[in-house]
N, C-alpha and C. Protein backbone atom coordinates (compact mmCIF):
# COMPACT_ATOMS: atom_id res chain seq x y z
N UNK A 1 143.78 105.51 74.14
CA UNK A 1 142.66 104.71 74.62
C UNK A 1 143.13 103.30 74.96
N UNK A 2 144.28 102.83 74.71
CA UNK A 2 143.95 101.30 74.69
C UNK A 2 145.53 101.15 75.87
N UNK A 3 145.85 102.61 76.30
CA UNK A 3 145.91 101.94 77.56
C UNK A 3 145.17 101.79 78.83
N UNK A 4 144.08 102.44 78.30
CA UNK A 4 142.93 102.41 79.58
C UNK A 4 142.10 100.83 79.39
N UNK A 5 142.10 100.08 78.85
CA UNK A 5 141.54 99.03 78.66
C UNK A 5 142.81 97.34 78.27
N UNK A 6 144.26 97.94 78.95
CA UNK A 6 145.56 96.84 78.56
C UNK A 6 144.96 95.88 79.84
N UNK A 7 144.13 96.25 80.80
CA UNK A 7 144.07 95.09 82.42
C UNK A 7 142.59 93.98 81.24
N UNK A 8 141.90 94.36 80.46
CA UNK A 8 141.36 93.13 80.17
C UNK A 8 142.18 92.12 79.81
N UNK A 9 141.54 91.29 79.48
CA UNK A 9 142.14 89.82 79.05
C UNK A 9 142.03 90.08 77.60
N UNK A 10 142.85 89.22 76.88
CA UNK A 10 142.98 88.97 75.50
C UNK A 10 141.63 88.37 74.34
N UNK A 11 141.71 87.23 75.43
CA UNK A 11 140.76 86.25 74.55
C UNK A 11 139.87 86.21 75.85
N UNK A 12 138.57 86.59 74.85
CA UNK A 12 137.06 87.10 75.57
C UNK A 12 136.37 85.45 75.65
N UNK A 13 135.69 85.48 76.70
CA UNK A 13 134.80 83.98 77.11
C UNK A 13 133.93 84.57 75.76
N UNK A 14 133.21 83.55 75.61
CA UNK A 14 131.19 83.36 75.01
C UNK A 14 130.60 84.33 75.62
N UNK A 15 130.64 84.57 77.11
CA UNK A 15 129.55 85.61 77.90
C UNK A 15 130.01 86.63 77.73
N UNK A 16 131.72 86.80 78.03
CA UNK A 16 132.19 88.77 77.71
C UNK A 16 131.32 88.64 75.91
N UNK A 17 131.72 88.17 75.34
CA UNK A 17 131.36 88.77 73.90
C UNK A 17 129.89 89.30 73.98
N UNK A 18 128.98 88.42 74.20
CA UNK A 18 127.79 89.06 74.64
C UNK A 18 127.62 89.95 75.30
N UNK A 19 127.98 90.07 76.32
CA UNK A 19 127.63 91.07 77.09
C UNK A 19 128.04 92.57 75.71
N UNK A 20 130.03 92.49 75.40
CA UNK A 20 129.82 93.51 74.67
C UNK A 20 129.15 93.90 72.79
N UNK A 21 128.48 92.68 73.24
CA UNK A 21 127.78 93.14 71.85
C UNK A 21 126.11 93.87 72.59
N UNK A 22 126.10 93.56 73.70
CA UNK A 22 124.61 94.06 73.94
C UNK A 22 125.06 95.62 74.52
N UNK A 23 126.09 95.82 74.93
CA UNK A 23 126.54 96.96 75.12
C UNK A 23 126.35 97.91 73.51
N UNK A 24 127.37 97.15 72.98
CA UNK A 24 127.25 97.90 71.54
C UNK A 24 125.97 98.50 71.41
N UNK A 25 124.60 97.44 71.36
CA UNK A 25 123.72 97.60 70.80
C UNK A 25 123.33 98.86 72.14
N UNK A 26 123.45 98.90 72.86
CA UNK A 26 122.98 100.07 73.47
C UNK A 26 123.24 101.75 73.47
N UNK A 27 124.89 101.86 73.51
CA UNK A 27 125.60 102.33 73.10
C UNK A 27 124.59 103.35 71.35
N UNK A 28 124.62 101.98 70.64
CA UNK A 28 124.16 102.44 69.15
C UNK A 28 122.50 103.21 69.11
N UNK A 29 121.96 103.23 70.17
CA UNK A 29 120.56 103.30 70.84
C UNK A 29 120.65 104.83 71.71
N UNK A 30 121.73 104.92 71.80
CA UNK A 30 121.75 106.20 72.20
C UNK A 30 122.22 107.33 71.66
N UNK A 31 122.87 106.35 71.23
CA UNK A 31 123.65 108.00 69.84
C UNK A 31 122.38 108.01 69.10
N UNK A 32 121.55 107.23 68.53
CA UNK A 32 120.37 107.60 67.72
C UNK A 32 119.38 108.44 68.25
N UNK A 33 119.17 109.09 69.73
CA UNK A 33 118.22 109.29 70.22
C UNK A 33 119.17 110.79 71.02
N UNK A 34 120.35 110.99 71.44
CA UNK A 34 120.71 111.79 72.49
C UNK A 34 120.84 113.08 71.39
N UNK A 35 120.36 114.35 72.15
CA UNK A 35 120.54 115.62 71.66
C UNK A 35 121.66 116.34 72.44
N UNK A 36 122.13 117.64 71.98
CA UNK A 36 122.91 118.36 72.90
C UNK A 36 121.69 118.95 73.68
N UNK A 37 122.10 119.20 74.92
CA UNK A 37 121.54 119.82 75.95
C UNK A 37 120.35 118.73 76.53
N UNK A 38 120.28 117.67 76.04
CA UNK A 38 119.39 116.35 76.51
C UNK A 38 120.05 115.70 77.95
N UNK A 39 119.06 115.97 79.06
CA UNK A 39 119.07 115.73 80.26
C UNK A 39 119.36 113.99 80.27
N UNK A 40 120.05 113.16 81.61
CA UNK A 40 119.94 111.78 81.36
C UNK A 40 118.63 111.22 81.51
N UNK A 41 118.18 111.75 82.45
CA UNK A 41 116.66 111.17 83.14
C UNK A 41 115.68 111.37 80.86
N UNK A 42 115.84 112.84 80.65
CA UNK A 42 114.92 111.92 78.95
C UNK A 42 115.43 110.99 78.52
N UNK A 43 116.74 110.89 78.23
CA UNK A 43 117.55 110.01 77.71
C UNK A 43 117.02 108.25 78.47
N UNK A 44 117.20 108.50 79.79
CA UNK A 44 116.79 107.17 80.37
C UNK A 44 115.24 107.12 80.03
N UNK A 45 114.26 107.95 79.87
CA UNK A 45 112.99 107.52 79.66
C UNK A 45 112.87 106.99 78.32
N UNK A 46 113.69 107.45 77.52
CA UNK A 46 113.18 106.47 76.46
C UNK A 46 113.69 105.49 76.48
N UNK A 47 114.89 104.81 77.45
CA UNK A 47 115.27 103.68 77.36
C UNK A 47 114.00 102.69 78.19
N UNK A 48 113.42 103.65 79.05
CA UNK A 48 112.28 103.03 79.85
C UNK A 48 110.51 102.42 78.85
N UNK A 49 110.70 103.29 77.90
CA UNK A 49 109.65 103.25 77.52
C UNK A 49 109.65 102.09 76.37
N UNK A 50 110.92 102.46 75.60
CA UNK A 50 111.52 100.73 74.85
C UNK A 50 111.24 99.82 75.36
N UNK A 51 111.92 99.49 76.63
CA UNK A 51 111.79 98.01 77.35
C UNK A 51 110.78 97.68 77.40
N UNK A 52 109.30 98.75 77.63
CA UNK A 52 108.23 98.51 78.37
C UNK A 52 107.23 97.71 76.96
N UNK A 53 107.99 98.70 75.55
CA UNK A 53 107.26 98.12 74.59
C UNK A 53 107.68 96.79 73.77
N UNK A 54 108.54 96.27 74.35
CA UNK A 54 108.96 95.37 73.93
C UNK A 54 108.44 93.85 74.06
């Protein structure tokens, strides 16, 4: 794995870190919710329906 990711940079700005911590948090949002045989479009509706209740 970590030669597919040697072209980033070392030392991450303020904004990369964010960005991959909001990744994380998404990432962690889907493993809680994805089944086997779970289509993307359910998968994306509940990401749709989160945002909406937020």
């Amino acid at each position: 794995m970590m030669a597919l990711v040697t072209w980033q940079r070392a030392v991450k700005s303020p904004r990369e870190i964010e960005y991959m911590r909001m990744v994380e948090k998404m990432y962690a949002h889907i493993v809680e919710r994805i089944e086997p045989g779970m289509r993307k479009r359910a998968l994306s509706g509940h990401r749709e329906h989160r945002s909406h209740s937020q």
